[in-house]
PDB file of N, CA and C in Angstrom:
ATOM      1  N   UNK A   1     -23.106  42.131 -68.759  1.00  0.00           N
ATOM      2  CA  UNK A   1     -22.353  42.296 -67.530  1.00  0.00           C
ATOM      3  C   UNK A   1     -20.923  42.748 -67.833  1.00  0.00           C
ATOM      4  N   UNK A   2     -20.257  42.172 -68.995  1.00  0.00           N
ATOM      5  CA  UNK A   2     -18.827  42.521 -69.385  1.00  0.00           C
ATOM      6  C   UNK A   2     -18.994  44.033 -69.637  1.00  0.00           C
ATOM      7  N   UNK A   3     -19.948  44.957 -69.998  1.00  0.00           N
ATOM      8  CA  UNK A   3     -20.247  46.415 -70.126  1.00  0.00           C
ATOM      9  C   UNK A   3     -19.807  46.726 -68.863  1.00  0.00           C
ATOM     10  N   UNK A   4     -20.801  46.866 -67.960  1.00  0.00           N
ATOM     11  CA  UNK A   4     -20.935  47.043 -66.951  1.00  0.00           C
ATOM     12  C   UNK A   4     -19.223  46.905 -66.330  1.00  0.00           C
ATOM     13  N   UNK A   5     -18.573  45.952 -66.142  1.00  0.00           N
ATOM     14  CA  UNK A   5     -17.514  45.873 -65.498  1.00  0.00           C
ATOM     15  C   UNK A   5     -16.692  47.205 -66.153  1.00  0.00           C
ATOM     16  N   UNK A   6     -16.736  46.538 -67.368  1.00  0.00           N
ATOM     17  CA  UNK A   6     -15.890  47.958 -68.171  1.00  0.00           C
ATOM     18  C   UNK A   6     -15.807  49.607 -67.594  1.00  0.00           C
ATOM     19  N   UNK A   7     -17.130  49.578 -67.675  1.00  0.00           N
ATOM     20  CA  UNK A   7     -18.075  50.594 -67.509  1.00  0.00           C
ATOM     21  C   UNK A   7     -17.263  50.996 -66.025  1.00  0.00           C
ATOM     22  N   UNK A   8     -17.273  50.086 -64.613  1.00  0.00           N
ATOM     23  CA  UNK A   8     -16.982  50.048 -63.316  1.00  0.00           C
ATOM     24  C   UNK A   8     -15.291  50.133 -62.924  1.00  0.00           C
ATOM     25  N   UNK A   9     -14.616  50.051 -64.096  1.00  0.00           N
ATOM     26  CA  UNK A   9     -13.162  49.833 -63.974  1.00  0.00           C
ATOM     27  C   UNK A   9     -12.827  51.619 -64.552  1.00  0.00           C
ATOM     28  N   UNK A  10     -13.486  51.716 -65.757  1.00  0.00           N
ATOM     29  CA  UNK A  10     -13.123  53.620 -65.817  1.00  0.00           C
ATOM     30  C   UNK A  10     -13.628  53.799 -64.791  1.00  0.00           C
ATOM     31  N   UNK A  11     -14.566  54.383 -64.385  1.00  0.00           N
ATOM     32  CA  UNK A  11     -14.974  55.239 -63.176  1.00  0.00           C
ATOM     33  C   UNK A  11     -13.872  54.974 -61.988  1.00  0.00           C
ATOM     34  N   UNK A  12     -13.848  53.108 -61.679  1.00  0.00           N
ATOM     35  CA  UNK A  12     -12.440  53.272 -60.484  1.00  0.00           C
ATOM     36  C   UNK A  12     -11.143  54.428 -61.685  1.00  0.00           C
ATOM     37  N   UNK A  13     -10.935  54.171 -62.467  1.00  0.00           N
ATOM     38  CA  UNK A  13      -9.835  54.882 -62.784  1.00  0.00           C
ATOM     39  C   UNK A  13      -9.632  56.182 -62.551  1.00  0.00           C
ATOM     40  N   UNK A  14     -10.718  56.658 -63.263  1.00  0.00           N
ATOM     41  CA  UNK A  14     -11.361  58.455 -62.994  1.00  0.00           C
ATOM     42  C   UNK A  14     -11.613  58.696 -61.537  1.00  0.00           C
ATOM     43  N   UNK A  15     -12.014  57.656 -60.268  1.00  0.00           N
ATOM     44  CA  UNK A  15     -11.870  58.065 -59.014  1.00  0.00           C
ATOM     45  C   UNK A  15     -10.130  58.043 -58.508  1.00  0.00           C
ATOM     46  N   UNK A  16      -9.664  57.298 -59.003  1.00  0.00           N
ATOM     47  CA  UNK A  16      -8.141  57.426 -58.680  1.00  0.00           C
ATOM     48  C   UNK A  16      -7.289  58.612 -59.218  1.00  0.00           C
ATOM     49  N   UNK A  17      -7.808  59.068 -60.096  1.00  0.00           N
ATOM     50  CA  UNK A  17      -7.214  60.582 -60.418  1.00  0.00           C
ATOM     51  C   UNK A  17      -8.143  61.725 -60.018  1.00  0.00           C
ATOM     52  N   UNK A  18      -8.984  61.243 -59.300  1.00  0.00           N
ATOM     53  CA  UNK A  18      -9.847  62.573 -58.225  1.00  0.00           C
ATOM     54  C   UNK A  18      -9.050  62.323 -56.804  1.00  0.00           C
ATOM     55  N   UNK A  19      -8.602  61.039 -56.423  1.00  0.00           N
ATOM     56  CA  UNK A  19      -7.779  60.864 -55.096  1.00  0.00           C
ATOM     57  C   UNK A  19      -6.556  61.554 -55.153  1.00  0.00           C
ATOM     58  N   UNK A  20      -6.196  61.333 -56.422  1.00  0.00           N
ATOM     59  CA  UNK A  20      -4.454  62.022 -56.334  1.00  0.00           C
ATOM     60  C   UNK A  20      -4.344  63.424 -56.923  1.00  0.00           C
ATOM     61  N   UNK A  21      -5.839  63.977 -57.181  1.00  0.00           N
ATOM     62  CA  UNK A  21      -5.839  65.502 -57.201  1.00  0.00           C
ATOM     63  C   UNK A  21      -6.277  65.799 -55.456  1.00  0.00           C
ATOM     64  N   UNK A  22      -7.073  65.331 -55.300  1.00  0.00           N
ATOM     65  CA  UNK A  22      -7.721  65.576 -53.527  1.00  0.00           C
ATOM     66  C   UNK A  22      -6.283  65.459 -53.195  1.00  0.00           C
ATOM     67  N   UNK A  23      -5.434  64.695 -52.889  1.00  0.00           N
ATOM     68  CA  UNK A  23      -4.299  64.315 -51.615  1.00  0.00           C
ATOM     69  C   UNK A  23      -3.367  65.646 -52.812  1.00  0.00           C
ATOM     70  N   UNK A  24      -3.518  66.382 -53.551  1.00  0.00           N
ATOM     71  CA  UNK A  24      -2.095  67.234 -54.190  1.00  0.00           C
ATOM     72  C   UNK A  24      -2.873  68.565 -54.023  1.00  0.00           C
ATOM     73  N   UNK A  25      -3.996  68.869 -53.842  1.00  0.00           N
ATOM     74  CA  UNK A  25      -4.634  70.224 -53.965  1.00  0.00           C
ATOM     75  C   UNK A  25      -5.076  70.223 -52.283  1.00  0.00           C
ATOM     76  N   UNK A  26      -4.109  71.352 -51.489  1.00  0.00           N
ATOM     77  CA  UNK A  26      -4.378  71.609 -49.853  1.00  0.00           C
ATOM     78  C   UNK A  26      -5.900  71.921 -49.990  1.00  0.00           C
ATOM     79  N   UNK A  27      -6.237  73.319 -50.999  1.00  0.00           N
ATOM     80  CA  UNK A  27      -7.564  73.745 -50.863  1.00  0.00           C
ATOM     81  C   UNK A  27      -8.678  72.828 -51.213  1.00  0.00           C
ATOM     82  N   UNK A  28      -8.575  71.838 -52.046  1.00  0.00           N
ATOM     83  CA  UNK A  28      -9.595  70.730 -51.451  1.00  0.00           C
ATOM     84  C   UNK A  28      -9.766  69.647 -50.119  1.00  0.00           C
ATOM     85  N   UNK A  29      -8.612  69.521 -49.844  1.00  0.00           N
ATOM     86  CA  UNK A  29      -8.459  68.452 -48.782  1.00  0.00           C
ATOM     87  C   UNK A  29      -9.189  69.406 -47.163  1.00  0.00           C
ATOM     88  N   UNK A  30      -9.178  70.357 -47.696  1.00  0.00           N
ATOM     89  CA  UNK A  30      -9.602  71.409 -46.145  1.00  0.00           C
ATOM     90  C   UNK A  30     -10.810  71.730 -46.163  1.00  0.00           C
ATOM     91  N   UNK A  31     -11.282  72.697 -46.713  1.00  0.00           N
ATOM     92  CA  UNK A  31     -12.418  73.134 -48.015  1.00  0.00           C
ATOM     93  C   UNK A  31     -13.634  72.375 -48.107  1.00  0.00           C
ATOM     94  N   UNK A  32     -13.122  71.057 -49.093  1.00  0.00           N
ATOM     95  CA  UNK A  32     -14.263  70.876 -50.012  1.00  0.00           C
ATOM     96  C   UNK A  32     -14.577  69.031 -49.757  1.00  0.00           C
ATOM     97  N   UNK A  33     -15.876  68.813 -49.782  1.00  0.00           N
ATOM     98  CA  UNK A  33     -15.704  67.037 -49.114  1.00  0.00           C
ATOM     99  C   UNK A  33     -16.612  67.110 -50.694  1.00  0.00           C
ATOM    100  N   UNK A  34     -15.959  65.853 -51.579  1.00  0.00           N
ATOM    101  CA  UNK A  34     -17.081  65.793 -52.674  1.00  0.00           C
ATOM    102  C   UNK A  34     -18.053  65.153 -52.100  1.00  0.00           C
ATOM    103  N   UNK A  35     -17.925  64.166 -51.389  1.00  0.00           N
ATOM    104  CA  UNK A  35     -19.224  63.071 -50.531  1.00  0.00           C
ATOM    105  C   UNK A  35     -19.770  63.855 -49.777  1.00  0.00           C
ATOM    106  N   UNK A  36     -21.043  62.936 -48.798  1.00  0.00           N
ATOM    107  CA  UNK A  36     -21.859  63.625 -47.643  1.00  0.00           C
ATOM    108  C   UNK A  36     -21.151  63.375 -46.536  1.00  0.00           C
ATOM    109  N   UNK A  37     -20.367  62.238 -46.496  1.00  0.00           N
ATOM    110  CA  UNK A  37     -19.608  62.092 -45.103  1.00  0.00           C
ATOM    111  C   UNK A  37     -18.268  61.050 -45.263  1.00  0.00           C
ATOM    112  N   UNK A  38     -18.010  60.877 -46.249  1.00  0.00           N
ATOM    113  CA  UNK A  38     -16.702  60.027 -46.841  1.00  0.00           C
ATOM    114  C   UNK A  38     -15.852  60.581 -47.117  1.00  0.00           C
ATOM    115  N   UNK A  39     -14.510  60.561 -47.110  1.00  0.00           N
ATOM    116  CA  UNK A  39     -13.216  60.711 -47.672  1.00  0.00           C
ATOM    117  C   UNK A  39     -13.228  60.779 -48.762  1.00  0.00           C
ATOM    118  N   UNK A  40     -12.820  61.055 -49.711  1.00  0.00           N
ATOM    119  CA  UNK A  40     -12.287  60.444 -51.374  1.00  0.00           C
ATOM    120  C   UNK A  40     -11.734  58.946 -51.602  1.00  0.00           C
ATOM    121  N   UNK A  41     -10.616  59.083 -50.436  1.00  0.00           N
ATOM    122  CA  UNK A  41     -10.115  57.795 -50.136  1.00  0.00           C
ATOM    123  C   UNK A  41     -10.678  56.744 -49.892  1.00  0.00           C
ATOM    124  N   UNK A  42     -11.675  56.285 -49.182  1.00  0.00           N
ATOM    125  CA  UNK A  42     -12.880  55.531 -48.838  1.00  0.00           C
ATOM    126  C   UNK A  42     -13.945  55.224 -49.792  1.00  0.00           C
ATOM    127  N   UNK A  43     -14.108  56.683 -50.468  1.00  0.00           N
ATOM    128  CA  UNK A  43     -14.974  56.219 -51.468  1.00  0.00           C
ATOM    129  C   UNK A  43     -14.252  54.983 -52.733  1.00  0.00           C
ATOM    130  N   UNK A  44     -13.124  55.488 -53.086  1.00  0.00           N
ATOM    131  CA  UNK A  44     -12.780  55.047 -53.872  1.00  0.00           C
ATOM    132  C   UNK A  44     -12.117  53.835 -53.390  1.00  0.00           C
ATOM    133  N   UNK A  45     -11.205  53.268 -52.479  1.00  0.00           N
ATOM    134  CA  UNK A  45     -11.370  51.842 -52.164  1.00  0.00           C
ATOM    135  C   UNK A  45     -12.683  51.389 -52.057  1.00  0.00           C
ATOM    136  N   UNK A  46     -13.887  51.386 -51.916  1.00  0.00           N
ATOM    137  CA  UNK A  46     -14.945  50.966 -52.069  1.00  0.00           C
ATOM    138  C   UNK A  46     -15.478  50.746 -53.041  1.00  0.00           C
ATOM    139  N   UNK A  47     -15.149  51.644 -53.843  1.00  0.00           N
ATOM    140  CA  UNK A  47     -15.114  51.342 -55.721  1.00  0.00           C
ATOM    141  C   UNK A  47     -14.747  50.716 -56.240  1.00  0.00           C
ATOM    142  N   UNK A  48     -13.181  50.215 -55.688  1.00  0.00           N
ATOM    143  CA  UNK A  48     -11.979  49.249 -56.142  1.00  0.00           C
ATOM    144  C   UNK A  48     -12.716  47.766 -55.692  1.00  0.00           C
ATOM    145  N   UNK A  49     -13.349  47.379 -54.366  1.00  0.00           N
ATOM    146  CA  UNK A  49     -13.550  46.262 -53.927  1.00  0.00           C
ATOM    147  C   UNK A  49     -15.046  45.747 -54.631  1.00  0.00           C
ATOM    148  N   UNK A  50     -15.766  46.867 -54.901  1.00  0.00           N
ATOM    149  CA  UNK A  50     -17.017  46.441 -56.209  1.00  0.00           C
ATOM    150  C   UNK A  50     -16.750  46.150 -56.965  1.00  0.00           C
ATOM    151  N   UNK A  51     -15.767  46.936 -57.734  1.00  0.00           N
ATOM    152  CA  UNK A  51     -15.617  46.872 -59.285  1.00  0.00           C
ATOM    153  C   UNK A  51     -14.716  45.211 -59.283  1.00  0.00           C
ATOM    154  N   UNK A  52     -13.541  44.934 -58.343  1.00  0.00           N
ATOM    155  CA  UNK A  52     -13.145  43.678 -58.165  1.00  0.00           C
ATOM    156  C   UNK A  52     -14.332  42.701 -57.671  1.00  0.00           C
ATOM    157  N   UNK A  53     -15.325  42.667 -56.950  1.00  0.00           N
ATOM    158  CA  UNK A  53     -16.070  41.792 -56.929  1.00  0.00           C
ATOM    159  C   UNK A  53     -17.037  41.368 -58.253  1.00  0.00           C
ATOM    160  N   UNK A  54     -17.545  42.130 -59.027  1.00  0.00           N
ATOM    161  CA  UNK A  54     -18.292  41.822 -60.250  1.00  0.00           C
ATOM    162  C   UNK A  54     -17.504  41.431 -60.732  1.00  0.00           C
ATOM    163  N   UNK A  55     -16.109  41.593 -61.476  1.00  0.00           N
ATOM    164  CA  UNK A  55     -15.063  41.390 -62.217  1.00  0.00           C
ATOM    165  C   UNK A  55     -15.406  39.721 -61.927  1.00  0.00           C
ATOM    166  N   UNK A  56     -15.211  39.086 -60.808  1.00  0.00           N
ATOM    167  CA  UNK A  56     -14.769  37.943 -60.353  1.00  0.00           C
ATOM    168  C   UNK A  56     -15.920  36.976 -61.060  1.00  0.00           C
ATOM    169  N   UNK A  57     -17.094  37.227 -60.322  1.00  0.00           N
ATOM    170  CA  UNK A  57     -18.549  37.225 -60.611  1.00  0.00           C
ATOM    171  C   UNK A  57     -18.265  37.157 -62.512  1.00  0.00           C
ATOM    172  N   UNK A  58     -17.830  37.882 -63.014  1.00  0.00           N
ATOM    173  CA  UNK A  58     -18.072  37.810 -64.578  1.00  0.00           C
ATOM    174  C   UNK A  58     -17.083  36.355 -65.191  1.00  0.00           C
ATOM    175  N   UNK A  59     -15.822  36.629 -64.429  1.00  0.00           N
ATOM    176  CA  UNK A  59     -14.791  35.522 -64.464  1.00  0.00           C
ATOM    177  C   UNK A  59     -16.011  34.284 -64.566  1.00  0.00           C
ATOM    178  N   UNK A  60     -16.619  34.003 -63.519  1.00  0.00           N
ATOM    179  CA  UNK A  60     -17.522  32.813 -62.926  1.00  0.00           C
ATOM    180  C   UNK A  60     -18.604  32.597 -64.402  1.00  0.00           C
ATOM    181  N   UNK A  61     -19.255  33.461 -64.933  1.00  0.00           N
ATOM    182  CA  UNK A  61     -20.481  33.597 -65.624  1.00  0.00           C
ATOM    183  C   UNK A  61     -19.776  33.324 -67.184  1.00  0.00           C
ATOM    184  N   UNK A  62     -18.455  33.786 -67.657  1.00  0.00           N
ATOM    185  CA  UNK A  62     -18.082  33.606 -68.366  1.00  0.00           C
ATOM    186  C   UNK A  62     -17.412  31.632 -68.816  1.00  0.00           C
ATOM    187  N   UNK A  63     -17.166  31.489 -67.526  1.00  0.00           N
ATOM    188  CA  UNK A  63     -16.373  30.152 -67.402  1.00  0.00           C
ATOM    189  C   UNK A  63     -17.880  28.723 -67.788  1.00  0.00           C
ATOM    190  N   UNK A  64     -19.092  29.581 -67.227  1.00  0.00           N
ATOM    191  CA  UNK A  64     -20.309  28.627 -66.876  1.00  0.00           C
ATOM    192  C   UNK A  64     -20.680  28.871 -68.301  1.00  0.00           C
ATOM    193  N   UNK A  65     -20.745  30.072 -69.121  1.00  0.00           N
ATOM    194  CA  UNK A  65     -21.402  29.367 -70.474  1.00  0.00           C
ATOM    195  C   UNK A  65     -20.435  28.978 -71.759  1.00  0.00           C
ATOM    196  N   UNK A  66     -19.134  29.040 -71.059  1.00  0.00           N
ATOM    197  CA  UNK A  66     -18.321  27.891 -71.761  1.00  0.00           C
ATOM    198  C   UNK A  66     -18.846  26.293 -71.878  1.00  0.00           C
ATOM    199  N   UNK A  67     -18.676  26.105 -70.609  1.00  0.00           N
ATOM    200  CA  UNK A  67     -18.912  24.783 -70.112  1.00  0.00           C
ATOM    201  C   UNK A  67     -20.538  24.103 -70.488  1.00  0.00           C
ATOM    202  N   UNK A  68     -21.847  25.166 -70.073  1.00  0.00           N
ATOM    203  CA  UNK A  68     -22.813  24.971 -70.643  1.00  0.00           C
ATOM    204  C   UNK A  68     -23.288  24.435 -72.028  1.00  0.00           C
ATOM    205  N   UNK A  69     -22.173  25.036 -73.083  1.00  0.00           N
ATOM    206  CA  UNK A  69     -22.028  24.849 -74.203  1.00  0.00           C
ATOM    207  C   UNK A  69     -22.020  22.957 -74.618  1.00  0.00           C
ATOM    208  N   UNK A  70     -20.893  22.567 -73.510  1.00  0.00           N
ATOM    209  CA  UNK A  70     -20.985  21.135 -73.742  1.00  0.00           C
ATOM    210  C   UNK A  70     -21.907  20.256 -72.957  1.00  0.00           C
ATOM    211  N   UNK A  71     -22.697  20.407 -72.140  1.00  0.00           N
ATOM    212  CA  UNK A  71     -23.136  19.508 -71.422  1.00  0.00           C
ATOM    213  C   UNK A  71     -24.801  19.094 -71.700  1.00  0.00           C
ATOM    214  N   UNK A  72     -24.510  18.007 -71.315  1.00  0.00           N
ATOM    215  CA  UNK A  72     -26.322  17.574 -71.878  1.00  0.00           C
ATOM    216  C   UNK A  72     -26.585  16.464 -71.474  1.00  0.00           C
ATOM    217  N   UNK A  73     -26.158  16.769 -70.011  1.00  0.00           N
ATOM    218  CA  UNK A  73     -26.821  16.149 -68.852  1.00  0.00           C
ATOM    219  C   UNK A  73     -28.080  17.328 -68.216  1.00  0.00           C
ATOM    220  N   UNK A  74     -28.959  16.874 -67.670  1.00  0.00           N
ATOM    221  CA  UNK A  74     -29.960  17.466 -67.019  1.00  0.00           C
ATOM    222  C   UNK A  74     -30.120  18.193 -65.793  1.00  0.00           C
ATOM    223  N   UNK A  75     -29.099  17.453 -64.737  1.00  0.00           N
ATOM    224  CA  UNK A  75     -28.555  17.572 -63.527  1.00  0.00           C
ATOM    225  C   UNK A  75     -27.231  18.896 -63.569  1.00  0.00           C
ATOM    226  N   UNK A  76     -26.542  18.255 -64.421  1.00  0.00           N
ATOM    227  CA  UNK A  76     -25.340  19.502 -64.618  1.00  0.00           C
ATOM    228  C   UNK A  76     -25.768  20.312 -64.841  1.00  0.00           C
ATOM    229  N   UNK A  77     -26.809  20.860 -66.023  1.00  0.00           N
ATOM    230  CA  UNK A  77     -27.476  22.273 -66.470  1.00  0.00           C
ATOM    231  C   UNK A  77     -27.948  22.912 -64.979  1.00  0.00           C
ATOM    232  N   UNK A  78     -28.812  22.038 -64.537  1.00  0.00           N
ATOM    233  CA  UNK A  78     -29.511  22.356 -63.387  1.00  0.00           C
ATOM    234  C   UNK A  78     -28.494  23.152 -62.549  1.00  0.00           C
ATOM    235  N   UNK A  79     -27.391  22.463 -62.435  1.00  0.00           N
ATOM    236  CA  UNK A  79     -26.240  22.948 -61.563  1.00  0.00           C
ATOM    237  C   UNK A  79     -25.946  24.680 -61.937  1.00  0.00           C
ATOM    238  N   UNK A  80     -25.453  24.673 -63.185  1.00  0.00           N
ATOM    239  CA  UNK A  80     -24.937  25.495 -63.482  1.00  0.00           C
ATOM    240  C   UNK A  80     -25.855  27.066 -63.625  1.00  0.00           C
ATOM    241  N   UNK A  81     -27.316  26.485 -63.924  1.00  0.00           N
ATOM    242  CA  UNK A  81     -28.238  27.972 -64.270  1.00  0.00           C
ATOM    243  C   UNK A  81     -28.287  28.195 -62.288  1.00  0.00           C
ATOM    244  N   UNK A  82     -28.252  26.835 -61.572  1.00  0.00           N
ATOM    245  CA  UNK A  82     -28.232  27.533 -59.979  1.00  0.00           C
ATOM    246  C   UNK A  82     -26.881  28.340 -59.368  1.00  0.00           C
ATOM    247  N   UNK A  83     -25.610  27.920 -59.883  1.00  0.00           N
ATOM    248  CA  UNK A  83     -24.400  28.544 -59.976  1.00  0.00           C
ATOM    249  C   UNK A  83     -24.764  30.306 -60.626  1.00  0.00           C
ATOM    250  N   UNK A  84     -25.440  30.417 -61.875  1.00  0.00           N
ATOM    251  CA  UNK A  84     -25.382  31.516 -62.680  1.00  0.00           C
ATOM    252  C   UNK A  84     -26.452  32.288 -61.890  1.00  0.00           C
ATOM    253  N   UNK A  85     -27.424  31.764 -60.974  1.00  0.00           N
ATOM    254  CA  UNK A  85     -27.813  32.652 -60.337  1.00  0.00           C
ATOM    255  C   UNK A  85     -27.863  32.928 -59.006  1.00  0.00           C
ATOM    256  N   UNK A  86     -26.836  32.144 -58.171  1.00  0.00           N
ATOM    257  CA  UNK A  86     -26.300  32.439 -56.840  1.00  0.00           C
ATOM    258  C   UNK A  86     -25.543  33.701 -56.672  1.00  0.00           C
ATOM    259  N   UNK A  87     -24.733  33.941 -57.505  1.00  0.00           N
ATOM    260  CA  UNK A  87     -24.020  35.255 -57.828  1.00  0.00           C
ATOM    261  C   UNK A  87     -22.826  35.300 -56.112  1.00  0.00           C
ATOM    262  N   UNK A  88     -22.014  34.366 -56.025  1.00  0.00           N
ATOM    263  CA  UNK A  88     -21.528  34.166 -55.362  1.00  0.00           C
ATOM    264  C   UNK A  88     -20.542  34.940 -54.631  1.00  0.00           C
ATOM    265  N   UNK A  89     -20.151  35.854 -55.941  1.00  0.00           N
ATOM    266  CA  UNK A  89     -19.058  36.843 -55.392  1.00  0.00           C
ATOM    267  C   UNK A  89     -19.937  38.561 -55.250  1.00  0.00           C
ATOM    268  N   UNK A  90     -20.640  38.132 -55.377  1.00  0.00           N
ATOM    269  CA  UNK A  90     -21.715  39.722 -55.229  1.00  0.00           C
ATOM    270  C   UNK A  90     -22.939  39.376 -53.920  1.00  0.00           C
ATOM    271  N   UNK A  91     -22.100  39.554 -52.465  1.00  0.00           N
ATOM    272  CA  UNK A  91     -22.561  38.778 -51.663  1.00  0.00           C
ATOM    273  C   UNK A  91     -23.422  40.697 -51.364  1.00  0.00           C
ATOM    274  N   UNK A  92     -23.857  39.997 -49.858  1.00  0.00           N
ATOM    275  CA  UNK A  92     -24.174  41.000 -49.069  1.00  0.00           C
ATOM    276  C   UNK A  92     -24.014  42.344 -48.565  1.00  0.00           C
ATOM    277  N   UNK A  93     -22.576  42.156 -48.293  1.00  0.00           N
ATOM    278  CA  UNK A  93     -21.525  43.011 -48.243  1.00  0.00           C
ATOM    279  C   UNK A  93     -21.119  44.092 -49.537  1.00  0.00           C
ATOM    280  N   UNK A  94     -20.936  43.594 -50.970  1.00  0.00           N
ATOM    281  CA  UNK A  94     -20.771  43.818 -51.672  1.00  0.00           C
ATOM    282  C   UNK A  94     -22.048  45.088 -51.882  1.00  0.00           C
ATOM    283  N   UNK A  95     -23.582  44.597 -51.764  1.00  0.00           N
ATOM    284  CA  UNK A  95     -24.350  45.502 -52.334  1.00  0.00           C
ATOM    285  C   UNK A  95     -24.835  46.565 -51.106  1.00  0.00           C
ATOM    286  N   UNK A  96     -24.185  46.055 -50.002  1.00  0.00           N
ATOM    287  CA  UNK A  96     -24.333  47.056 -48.717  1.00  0.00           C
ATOM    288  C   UNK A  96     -23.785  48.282 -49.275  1.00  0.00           C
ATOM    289  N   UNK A  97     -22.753  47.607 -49.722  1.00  0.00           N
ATOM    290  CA  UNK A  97     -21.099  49.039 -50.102  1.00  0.00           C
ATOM    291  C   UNK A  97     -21.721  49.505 -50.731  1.00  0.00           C
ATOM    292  N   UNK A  98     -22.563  49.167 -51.977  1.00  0.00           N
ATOM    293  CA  UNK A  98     -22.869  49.985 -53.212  1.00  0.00           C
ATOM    294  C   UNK A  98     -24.495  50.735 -53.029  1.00  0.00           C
ATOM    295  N   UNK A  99     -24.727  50.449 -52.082  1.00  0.00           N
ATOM    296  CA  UNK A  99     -26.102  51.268 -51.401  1.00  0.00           C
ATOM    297  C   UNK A  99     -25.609  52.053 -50.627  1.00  0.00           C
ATOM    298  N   UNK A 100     -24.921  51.972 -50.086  1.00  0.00           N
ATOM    299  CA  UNK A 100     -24.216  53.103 -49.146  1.00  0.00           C
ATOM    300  C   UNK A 100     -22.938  54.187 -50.016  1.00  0.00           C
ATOM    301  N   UNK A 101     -22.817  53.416 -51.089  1.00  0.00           N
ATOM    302  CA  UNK A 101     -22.290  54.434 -52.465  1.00  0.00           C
ATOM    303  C   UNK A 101     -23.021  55.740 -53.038  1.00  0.00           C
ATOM    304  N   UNK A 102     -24.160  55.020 -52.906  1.00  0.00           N
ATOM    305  CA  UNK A 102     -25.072  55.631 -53.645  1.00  0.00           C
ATOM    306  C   UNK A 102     -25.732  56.893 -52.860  1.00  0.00           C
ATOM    307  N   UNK A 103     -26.173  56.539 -51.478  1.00  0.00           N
ATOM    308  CA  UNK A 103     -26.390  57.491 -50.896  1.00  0.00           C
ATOM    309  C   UNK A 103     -25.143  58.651 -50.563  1.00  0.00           C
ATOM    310  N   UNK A 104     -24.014  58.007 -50.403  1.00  0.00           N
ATOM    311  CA  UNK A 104     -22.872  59.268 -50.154  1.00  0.00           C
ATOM    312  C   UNK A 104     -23.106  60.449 -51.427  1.00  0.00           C
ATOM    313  N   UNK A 105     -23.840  59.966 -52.541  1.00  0.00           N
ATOM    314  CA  UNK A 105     -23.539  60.932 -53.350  1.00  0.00           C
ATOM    315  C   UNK A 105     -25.037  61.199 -53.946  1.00  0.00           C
ATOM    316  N   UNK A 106     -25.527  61.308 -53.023  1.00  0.00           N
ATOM    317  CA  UNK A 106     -26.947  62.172 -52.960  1.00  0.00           C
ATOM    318  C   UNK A 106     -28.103  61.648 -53.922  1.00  0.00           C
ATOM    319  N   UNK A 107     -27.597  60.206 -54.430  1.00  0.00           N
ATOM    320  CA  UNK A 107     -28.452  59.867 -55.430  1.00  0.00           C
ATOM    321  C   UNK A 107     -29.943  58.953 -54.569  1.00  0.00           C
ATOM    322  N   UNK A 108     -29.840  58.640 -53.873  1.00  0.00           N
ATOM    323  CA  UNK A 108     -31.404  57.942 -52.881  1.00  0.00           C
ATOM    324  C   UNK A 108     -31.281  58.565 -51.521  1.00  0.00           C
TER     325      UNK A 108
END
């Protein structure tokens, strides 16, 4: 998952220097839509609020097999593999955005 974030933080980066070429180049902003029906701008705050939601989510997963490490109670484990797979900060919302990501850019 720490890939993955990595992985989700360039791409926000590389979309933030496609925003501030879109908003500096007139002949794209008129012209040319890279999406099917999104802004640049939109896309990429939407990028920013994924890539911050897994981030958080990893924060969480990282903290639980710290803690896992010490415990050896039965009940607590229990707790924690149900914590590690609630995925708390990668709600509904979160994978709406990223299905509706996906289609803006012709991939489903």
């Amino acid at each position: 998952m720490e890939q993955q974030v990595t992985k989700m933080t360039a791409v926000v980066n590389n979309l933030a220097a496609v925003v501030d070429l879109h908003n500096t180049s007139s002949s794209l902003r008129v012209n040319e839509v890279p999406f099917t029906t999104w802004p640049v701008e939109r896309f990429y705050d939407t990028a920013c609020e994924i890539a911050a939601s897994f981030a958080k989510e990893l924060g969480v997963k990282k903290c639980i097999v710290e803690e896992v490490a010490r415990q050896t109670d039965e009940k607590t484990l229990s707790f924690y593999v149900t914590v590690w797979t609630y995925q708390a900060y990668i709600d509904a919302d979160t994978e709406l955005s990223l299905e509706a990501m996906v289609l803006e850019v012709g991939l489903k």
